[in-house]
Protein backbone atom coordinates (compact mmCIF):
# COMPACT_ATOMS: atom_id res chain seq x y z
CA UNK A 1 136.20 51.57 175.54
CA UNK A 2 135.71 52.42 171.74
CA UNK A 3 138.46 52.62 169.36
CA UNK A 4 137.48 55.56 166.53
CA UNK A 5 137.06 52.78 163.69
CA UNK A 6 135.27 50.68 165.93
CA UNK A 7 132.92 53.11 166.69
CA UNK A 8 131.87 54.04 163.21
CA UNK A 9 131.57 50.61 161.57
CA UNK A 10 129.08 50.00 164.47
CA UNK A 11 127.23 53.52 164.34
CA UNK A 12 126.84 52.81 160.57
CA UNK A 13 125.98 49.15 161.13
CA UNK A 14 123.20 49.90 163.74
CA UNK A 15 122.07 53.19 161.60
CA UNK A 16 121.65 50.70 158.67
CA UNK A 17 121.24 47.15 159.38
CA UNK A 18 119.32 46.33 156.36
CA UNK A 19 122.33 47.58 154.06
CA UNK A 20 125.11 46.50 156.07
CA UNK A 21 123.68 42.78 156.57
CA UNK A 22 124.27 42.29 152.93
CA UNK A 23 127.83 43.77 152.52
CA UNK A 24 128.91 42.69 156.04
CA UNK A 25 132.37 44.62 155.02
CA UNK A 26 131.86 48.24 153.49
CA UNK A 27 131.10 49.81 157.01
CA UNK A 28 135.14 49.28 157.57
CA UNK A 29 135.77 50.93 153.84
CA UNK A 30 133.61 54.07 154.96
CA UNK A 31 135.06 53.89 158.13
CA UNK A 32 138.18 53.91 156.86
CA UNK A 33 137.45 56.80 154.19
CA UNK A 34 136.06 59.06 157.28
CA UNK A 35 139.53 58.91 158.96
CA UNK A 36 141.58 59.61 155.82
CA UNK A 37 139.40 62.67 155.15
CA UNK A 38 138.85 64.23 158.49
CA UNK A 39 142.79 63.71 159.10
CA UNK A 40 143.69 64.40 155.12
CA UNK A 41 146.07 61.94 155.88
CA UNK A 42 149.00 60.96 153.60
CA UNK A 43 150.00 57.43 152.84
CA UNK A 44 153.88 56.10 152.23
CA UNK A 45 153.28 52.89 151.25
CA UNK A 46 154.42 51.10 148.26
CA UNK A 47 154.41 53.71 145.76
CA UNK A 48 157.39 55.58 144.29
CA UNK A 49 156.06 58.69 146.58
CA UNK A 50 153.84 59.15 149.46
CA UNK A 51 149.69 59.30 147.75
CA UNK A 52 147.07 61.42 149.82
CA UNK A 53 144.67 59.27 151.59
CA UNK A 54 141.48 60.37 148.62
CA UNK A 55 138.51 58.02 148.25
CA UNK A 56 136.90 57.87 145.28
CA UNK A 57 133.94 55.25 145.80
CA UNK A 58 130.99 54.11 143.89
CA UNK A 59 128.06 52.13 145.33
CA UNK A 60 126.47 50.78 142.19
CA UNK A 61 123.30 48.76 142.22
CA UNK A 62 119.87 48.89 141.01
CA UNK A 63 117.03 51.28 142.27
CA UNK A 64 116.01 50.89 145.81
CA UNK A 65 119.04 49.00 146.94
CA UNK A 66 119.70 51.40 149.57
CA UNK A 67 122.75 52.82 148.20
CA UNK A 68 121.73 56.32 149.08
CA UNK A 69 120.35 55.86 152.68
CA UNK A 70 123.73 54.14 153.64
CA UNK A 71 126.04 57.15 152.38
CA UNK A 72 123.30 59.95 153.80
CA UNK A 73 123.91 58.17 157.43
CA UNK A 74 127.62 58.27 156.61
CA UNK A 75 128.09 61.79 155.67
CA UNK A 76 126.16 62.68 159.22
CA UNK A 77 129.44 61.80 160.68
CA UNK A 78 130.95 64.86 159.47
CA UNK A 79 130.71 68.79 160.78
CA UNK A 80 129.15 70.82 157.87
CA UNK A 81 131.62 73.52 159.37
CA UNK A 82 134.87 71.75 158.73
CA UNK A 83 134.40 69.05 156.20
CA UNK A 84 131.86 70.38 153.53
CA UNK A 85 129.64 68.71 151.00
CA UNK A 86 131.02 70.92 147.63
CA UNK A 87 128.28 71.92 145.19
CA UNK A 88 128.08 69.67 142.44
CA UNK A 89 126.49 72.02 139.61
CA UNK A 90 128.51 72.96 137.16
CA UNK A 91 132.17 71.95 136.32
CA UNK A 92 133.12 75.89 137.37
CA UNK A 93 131.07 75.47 140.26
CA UNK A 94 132.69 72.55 141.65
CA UNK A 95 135.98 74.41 141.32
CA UNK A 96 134.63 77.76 142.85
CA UNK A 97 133.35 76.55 145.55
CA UNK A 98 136.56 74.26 146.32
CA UNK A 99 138.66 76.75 145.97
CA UNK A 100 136.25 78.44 149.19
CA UNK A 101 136.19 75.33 151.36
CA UNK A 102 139.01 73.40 150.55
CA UNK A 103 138.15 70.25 152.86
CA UNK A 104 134.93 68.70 151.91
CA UNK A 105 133.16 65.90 149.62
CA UNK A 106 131.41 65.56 146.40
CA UNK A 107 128.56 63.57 146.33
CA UNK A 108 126.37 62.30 143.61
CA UNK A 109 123.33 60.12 144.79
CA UNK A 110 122.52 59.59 140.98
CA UNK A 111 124.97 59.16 138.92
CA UNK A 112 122.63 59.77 135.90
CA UNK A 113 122.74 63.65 136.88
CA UNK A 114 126.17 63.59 135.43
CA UNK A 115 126.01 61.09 132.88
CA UNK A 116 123.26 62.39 130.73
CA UNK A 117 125.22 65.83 130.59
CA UNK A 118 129.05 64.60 129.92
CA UNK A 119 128.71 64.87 126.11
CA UNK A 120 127.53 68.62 126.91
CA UNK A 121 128.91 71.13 129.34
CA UNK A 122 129.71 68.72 132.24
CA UNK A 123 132.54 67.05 130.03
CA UNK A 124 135.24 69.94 131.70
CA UNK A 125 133.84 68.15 135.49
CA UNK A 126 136.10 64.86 134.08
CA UNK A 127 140.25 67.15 134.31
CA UNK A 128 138.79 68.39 137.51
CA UNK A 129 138.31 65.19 139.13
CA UNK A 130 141.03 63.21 137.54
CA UNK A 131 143.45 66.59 138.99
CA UNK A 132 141.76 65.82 142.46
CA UNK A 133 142.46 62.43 143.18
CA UNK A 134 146.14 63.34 143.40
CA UNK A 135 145.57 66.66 145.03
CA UNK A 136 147.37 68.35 141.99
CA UNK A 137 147.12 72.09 141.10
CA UNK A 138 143.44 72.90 139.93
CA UNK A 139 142.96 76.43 137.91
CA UNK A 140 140.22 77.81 136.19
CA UNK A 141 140.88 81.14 134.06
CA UNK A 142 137.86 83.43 133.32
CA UNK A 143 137.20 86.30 131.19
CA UNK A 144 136.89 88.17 134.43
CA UNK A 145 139.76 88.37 136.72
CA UNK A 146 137.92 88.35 139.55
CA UNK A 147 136.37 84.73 138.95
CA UNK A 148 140.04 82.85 137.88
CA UNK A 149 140.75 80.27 140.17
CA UNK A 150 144.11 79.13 141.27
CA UNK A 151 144.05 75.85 143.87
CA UNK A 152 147.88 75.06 144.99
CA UNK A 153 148.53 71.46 144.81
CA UNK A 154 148.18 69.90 148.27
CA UNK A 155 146.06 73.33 149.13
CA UNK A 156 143.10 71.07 149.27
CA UNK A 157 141.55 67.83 150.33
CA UNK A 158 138.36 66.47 148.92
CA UNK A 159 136.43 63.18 148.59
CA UNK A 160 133.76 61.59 145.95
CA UNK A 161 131.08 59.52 146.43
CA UNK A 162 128.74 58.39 144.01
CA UNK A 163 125.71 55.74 144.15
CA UNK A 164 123.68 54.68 139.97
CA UNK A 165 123.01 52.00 138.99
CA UNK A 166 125.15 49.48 136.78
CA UNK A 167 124.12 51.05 133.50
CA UNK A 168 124.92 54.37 135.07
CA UNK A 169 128.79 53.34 135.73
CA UNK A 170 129.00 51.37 132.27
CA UNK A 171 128.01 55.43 130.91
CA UNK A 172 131.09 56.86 133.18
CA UNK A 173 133.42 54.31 132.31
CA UNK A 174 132.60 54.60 128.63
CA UNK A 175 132.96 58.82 128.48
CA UNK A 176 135.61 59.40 131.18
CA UNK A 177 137.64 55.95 130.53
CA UNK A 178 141.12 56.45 131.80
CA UNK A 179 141.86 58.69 134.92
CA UNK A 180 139.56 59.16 138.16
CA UNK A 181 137.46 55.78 136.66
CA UNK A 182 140.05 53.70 137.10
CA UNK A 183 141.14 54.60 140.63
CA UNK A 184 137.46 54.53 141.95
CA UNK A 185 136.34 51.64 144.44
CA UNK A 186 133.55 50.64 142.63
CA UNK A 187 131.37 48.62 145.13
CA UNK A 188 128.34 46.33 143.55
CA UNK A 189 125.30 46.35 145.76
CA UNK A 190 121.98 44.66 145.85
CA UNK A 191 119.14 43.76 148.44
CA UNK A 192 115.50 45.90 149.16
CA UNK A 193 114.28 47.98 152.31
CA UNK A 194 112.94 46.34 154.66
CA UNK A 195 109.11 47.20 153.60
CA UNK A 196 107.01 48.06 156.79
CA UNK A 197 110.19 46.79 159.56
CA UNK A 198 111.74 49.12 161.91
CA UNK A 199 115.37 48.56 161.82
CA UNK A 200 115.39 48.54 165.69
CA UNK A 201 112.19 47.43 168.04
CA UNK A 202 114.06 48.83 171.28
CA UNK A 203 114.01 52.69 171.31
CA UNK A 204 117.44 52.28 173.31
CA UNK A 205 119.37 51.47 170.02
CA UNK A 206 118.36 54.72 168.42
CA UNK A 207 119.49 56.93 171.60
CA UNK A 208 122.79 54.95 171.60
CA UNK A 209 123.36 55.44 167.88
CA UNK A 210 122.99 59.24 168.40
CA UNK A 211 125.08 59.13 171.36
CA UNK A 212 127.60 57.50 168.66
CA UNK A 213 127.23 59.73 166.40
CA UNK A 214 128.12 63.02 168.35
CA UNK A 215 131.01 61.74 169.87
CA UNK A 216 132.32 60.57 166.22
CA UNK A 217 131.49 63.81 164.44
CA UNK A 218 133.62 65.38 167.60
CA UNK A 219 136.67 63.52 166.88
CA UNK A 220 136.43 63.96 163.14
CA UNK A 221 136.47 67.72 163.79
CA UNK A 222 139.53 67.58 166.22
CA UNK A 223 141.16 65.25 163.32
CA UNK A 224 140.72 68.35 160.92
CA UNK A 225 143.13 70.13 163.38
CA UNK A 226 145.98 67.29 161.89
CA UNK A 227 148.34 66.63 159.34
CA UNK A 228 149.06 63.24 159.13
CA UNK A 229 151.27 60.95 157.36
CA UNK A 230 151.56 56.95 157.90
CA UNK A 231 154.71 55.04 156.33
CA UNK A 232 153.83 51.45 155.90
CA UNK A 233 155.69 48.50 155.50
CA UNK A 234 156.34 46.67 152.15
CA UNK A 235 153.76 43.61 152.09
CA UNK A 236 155.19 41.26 149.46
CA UNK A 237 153.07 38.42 150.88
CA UNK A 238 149.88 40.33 149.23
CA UNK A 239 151.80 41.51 146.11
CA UNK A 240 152.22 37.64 145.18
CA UNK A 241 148.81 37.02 145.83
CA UNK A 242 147.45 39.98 144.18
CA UNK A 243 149.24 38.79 140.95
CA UNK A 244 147.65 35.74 141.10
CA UNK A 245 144.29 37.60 141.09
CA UNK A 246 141.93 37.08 138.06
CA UNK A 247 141.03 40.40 137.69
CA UNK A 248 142.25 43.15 135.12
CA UNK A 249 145.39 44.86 135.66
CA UNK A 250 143.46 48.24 135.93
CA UNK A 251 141.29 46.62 139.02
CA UNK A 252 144.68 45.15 140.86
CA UNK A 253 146.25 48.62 140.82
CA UNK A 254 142.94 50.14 142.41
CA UNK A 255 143.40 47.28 144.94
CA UNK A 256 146.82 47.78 145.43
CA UNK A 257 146.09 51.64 146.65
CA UNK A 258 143.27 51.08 148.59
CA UNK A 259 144.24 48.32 150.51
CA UNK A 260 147.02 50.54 151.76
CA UNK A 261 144.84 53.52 152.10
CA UNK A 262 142.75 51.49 154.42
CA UNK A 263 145.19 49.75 156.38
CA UNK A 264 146.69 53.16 156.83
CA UNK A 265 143.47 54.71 157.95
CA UNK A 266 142.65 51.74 160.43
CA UNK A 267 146.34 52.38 162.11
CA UNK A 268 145.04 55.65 163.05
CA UNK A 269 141.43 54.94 163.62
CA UNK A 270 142.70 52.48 166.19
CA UNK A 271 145.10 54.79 167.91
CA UNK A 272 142.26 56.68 168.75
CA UNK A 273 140.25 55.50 171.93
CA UNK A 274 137.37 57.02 173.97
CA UNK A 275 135.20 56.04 176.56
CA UNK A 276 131.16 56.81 175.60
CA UNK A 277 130.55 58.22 179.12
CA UNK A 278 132.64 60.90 179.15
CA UNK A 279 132.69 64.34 178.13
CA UNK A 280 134.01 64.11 174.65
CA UNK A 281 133.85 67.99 174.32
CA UNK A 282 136.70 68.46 176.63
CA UNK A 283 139.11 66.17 173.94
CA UNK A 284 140.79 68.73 172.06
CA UNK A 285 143.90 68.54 169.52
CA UNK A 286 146.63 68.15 172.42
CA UNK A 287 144.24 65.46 174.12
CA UNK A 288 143.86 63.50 171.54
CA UNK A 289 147.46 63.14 170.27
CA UNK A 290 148.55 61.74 174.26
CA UNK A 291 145.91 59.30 173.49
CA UNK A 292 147.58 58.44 170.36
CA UNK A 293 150.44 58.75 171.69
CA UNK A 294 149.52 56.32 174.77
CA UNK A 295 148.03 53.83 172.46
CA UNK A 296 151.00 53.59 170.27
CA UNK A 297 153.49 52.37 173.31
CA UNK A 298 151.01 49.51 173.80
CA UNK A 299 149.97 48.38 170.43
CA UNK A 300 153.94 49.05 169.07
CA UNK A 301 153.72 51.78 166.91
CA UNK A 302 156.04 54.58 166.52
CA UNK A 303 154.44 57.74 166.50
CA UNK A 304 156.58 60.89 165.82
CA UNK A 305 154.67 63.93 166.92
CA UNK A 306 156.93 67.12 165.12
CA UNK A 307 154.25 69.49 165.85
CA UNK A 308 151.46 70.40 168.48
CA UNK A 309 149.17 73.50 169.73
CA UNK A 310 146.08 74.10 170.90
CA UNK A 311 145.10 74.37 167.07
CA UNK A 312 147.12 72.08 165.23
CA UNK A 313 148.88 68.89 165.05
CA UNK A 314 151.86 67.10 162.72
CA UNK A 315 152.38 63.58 163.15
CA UNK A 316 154.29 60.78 161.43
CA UNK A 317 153.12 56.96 162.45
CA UNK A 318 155.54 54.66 161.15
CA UNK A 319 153.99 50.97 161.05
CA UNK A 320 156.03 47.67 161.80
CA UNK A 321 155.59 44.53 160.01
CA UNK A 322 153.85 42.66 163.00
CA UNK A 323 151.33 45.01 164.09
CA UNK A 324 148.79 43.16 166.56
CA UNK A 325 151.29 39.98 165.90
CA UNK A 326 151.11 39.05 169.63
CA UNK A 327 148.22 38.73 171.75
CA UNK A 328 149.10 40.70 174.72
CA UNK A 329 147.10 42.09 177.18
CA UNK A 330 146.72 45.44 176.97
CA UNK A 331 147.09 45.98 173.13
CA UNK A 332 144.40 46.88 170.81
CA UNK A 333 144.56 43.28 169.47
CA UNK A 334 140.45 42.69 169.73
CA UNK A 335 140.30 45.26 166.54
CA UNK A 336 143.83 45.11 165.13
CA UNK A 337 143.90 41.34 165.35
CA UNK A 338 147.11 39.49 163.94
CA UNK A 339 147.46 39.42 160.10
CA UNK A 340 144.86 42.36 160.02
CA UNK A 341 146.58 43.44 156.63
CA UNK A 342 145.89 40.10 154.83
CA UNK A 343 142.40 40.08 156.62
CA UNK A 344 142.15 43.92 155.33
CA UNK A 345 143.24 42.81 151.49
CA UNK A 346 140.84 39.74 151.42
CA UNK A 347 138.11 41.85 152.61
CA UNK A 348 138.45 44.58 149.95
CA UNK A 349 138.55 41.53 147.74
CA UNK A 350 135.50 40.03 148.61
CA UNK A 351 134.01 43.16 148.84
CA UNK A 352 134.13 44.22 144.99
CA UNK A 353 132.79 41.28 143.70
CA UNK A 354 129.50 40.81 142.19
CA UNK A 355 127.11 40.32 145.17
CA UNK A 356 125.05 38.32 143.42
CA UNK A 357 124.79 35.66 140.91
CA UNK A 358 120.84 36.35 140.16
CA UNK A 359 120.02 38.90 137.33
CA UNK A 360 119.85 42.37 138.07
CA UNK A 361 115.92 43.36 137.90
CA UNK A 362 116.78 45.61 135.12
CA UNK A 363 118.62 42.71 133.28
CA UNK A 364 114.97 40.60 134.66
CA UNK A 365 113.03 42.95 133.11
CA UNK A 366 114.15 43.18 129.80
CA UNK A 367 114.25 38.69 129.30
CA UNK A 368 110.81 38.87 129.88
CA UNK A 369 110.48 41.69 127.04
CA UNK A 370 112.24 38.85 124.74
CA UNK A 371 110.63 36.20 126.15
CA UNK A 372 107.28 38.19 125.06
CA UNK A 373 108.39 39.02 121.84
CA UNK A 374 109.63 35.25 121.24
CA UNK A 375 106.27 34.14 121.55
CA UNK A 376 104.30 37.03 120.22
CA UNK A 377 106.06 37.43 116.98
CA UNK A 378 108.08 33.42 116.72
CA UNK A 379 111.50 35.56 115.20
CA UNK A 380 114.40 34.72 117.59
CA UNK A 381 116.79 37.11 115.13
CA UNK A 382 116.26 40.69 114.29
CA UNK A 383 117.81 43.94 113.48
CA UNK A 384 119.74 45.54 116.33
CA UNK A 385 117.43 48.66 114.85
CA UNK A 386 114.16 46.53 115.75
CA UNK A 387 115.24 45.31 118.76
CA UNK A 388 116.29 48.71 120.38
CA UNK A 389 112.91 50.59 118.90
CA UNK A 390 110.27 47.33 119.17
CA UNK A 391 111.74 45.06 122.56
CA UNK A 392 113.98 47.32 124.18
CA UNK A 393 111.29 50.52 123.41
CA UNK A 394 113.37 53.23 124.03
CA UNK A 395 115.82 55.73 121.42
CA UNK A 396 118.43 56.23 124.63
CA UNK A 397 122.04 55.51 123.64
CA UNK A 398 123.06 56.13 127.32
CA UNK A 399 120.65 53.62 128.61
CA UNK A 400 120.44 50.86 125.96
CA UNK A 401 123.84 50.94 125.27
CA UNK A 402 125.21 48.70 128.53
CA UNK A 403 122.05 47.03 128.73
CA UNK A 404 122.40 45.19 125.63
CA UNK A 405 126.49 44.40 126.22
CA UNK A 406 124.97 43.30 129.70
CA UNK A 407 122.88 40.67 127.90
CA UNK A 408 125.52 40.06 125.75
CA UNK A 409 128.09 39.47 128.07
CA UNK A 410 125.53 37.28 130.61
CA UNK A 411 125.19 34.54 127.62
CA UNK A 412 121.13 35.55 127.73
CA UNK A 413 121.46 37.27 123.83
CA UNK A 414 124.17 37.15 121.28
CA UNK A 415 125.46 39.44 118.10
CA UNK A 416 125.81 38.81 114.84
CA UNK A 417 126.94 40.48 111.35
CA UNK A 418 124.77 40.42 108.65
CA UNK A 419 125.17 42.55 104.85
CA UNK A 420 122.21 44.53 104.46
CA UNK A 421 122.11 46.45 100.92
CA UNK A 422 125.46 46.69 100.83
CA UNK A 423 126.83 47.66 104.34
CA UNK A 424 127.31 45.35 107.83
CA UNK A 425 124.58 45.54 109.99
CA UNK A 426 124.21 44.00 113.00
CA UNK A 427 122.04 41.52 114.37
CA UNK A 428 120.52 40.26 117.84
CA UNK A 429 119.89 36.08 118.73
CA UNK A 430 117.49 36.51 121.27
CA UNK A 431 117.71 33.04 122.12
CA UNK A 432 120.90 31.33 121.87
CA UNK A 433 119.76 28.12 121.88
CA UNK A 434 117.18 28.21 118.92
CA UNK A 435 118.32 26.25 116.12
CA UNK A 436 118.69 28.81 113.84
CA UNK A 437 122.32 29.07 112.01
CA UNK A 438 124.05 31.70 114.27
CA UNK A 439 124.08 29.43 116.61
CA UNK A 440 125.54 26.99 115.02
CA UNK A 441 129.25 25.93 115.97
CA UNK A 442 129.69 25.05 112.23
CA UNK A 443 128.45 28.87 111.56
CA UNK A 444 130.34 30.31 108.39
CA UNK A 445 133.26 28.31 109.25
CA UNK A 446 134.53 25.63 106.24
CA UNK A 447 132.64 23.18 108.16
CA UNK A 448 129.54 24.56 107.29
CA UNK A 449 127.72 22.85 104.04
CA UNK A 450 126.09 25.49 102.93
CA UNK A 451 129.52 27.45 102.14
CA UNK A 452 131.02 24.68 99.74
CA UNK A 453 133.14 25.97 97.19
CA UNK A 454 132.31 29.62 98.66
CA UNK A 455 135.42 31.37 98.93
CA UNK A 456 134.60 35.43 98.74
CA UNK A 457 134.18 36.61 102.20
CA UNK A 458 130.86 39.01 101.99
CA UNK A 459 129.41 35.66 99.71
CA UNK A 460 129.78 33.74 102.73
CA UNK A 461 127.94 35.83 104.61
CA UNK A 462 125.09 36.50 102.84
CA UNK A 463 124.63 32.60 101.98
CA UNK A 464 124.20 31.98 105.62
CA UNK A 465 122.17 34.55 107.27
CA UNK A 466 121.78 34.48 111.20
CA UNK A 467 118.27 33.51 111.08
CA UNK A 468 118.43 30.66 108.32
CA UNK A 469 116.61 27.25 109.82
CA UNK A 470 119.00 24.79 111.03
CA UNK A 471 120.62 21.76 108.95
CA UNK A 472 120.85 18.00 109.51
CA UNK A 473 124.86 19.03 110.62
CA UNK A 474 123.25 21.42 113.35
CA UNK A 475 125.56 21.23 116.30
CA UNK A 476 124.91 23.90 119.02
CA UNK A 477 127.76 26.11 119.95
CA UNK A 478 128.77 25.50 123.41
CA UNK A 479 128.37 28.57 125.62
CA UNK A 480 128.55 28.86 129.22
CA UNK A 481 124.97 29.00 130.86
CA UNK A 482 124.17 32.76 132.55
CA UNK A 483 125.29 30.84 135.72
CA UNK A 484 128.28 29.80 134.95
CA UNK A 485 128.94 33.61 133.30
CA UNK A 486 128.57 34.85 136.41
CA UNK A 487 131.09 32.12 138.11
């Protein structure tokens, strides 16, 4: 017997090993995300008001990480005829052809498609999304009457999914800071295909992942039939711990909503049982809510059905504090096993942290471009100018932009002010352990013997440029190593 969320984190961890290996919990996000949007399900949790059950996730992680081959298998899952993949053209195209389906996904498999074209005539895409996330009204007036576009608030139910890379993301977050970026699970993923391996030697797995697949896809379409709504408990326990979190205030309030999105997607995913021998075909809306209905007496939830037919469903679950508490026979307690919220919030925890603490290859790549320079040309300073047209060798701001605040940050290069002719320039330390004055801890400070009796600020700084050679009272600042950064 298969439970609905069961089923998918298994049809997406056999349908991907390679992926799923290395971020052992993201099946149970998607999994999660697949019930919310096939049910367009509703969450009262913690909030002043009940929040729709919208994903917004991001997969970020450098080139050939498998990002993309994870959320194709995914989106197999769903009925093209029911939950639709929206066209993801132009900002009025989005909203045109939303305002046709009205159930569906956006999808971008590189985020660069949008982010080289935000400063230009994708910038309207950023109200559109923001208004999505809380399934508020959406218009769009046009010259012509016949191509204005009113959406109703709650009229619709959409999802988006994105997979770039890190420098990708650090373009969103810098042109559409605020709004839909801040409530977006951004996942960090890493790891290579598995060059010249099947995934599966026994041609067995592959039959039972399609026979998975078609029984999933046949709920998910039945789920499209409901309106659902899950009130959940207060959890004080994780508030506390949340707080405690070192994270950024922005990041604890994404983690706040999902974690109850999730748990409130798992509820239902786990209501929902099936057996993969029979004839799933014959499970229509009124079938499937006795099964919920069943399942709820054992597992000690109260389900409130106000509403069924043939072709529709309303349903309220209302969630104690101790679901899957006790270990009684007969519950659902092997996939909602006690504490399964904690477990839940931990997970989500673990599962948007850095994955790794090796450099990205892109970050890789560029050291060795300073390491070449270093010994090519002996300067460990120069112009930000220099090192963006002669080391970095490219006239991108979208792409050198995080790059170099991703060295920056990492401890591998530092910046430095420097009065050129008159105005501030800036200046990179490419290593920051050459004994050159920047890195000096004594640098421009009163400390500093080369700034005796040098009071005027801009004096100071052109007595001690970044690149003068080191004194007898050299002392090294202390920076963390990369390492420890990434700690």
């Amino acid at each position: 017997m298969y439970t609905l969320e069961k089923a998918i984190i298994e049809y997406l961890r056999l349908s991907r090993p390679a992926f799923t290996s290395n971020h052992p919990h993201v099946p149970l996000i998607f999994s999660s995300a697949a019930i919310s949007l096939a049910s367009r399900m509703w969450v009262d949790g913690t909030g002043a008001e009940p929040w729709p059950g919208v994903y917004y996730i991001a997969l970020i992680g450098p080139p050939g990480s498998m990002k993309s081959g994870f959320v194709r298998a995914y989106l197999k899952l769903f009925d093209p005829s029911v939950i639709k993949q929206l066209a993801r053209g132009s900002p009025e195209a989005v909203v045109i052809d939303l305002d046709e389906k009205r159930h569906g996904y956006l999808w971008y498999d590189e985020l660069s498609e949008i982010t080289e074209r935000l400063n230009s005539y994708l910038g309207p895409l950023i109200p559109t999304l923001n208004a999505a996330y809380y399934l508020v009204t959406i218009s769009q007036a046009r010259t012509k009457k016949e191509n204005s576009v009113f959406i109703p608030m709650g009229e619709y139910f959409m999802h988006v999914y994105f997979c770039g890379t890190p420098g990708d993301w650090g373009t969103m977050e810098k042109f559409a800071s605020g709004g839909f970026v801040r409530r977006t699970l951004v996942i960090p993923v890493s790891g290579e295909p598995p060059f010249f391996k099947k995934d599966h030697r026994d041609p067995s797995i592959r039959d039972h992942i399609l026979k998975l697949r078609s029984r999933i896809r046949h709920i998910l379409r039945v789920l499209t039939s409901f309106d659902v709504e899950v009130i959940l408990p207060d959890y004080p326990e994780l508030g506390e711990e949340l707080k405690r979190c070192p994270i950024d205030i922005e990041k604890k309030i994404m983690v706040h909503e999902y974690t109850q999105k999730i748990i409130a997607a798992r509820i239902l995913g786990n209501l929902i049982t099936f057996d993969l021998t029979e004839d799933i075909t014959k499970v229509g809306v009124r079938e499937l809510v006795r099964v919920i209905e069943r399942n709820s007496i054992r597992v000690g939830v109260d389900v409130r059905v106000d509403h069924v037919a043939s072709d529709s469903a309303i349903l309220k679950i209302f969630v104690p504090e101790d679901v899957g508490a006790e270990n009684q026979d007969g519950t659902l307690d092997a996939f909602l096993p006690p504490h399964y919220e904690y477990l839940t919030f931990k997970q989500l925890l673990e599962t948007i942290k850095p994955v790794s603490s090796a450099p990205t290859p892109e970050l890789t790549k560029n050291l060795e471009r300073i390491n070449n320079w270093i010994k090519s040309s002996g300067k460990v300073v120069v112009s930000r100018t220099k090192f963006v047209q002669e080391i970095f060798n490219s006239n991108n701001v979208n792409a050198y932009k995080p790059t170099i605040e991703a060295l920056i940050d990492a401890g591998y290069i530092k910046a430095v002010d420097y009065i050129y002719r008159g105005r501030t320039v800036q200046y990179i330390v490419l290593d920051p352990k050459a004994k050159v004055c920047a890195n000096c801890i004594h640098f421009r400070t009163d400390e500093c013997p080369l700034l005796k009796d040098v009071i005027d600020p801009r004096e100071r700084v052109l007595v001690v440029p970044p690149w003068k050679s080191a004194c007898e009272k050299f002392e090294l600042e202390e920076v963390l190593e990369p390492e420890e950064v990434r700690e």
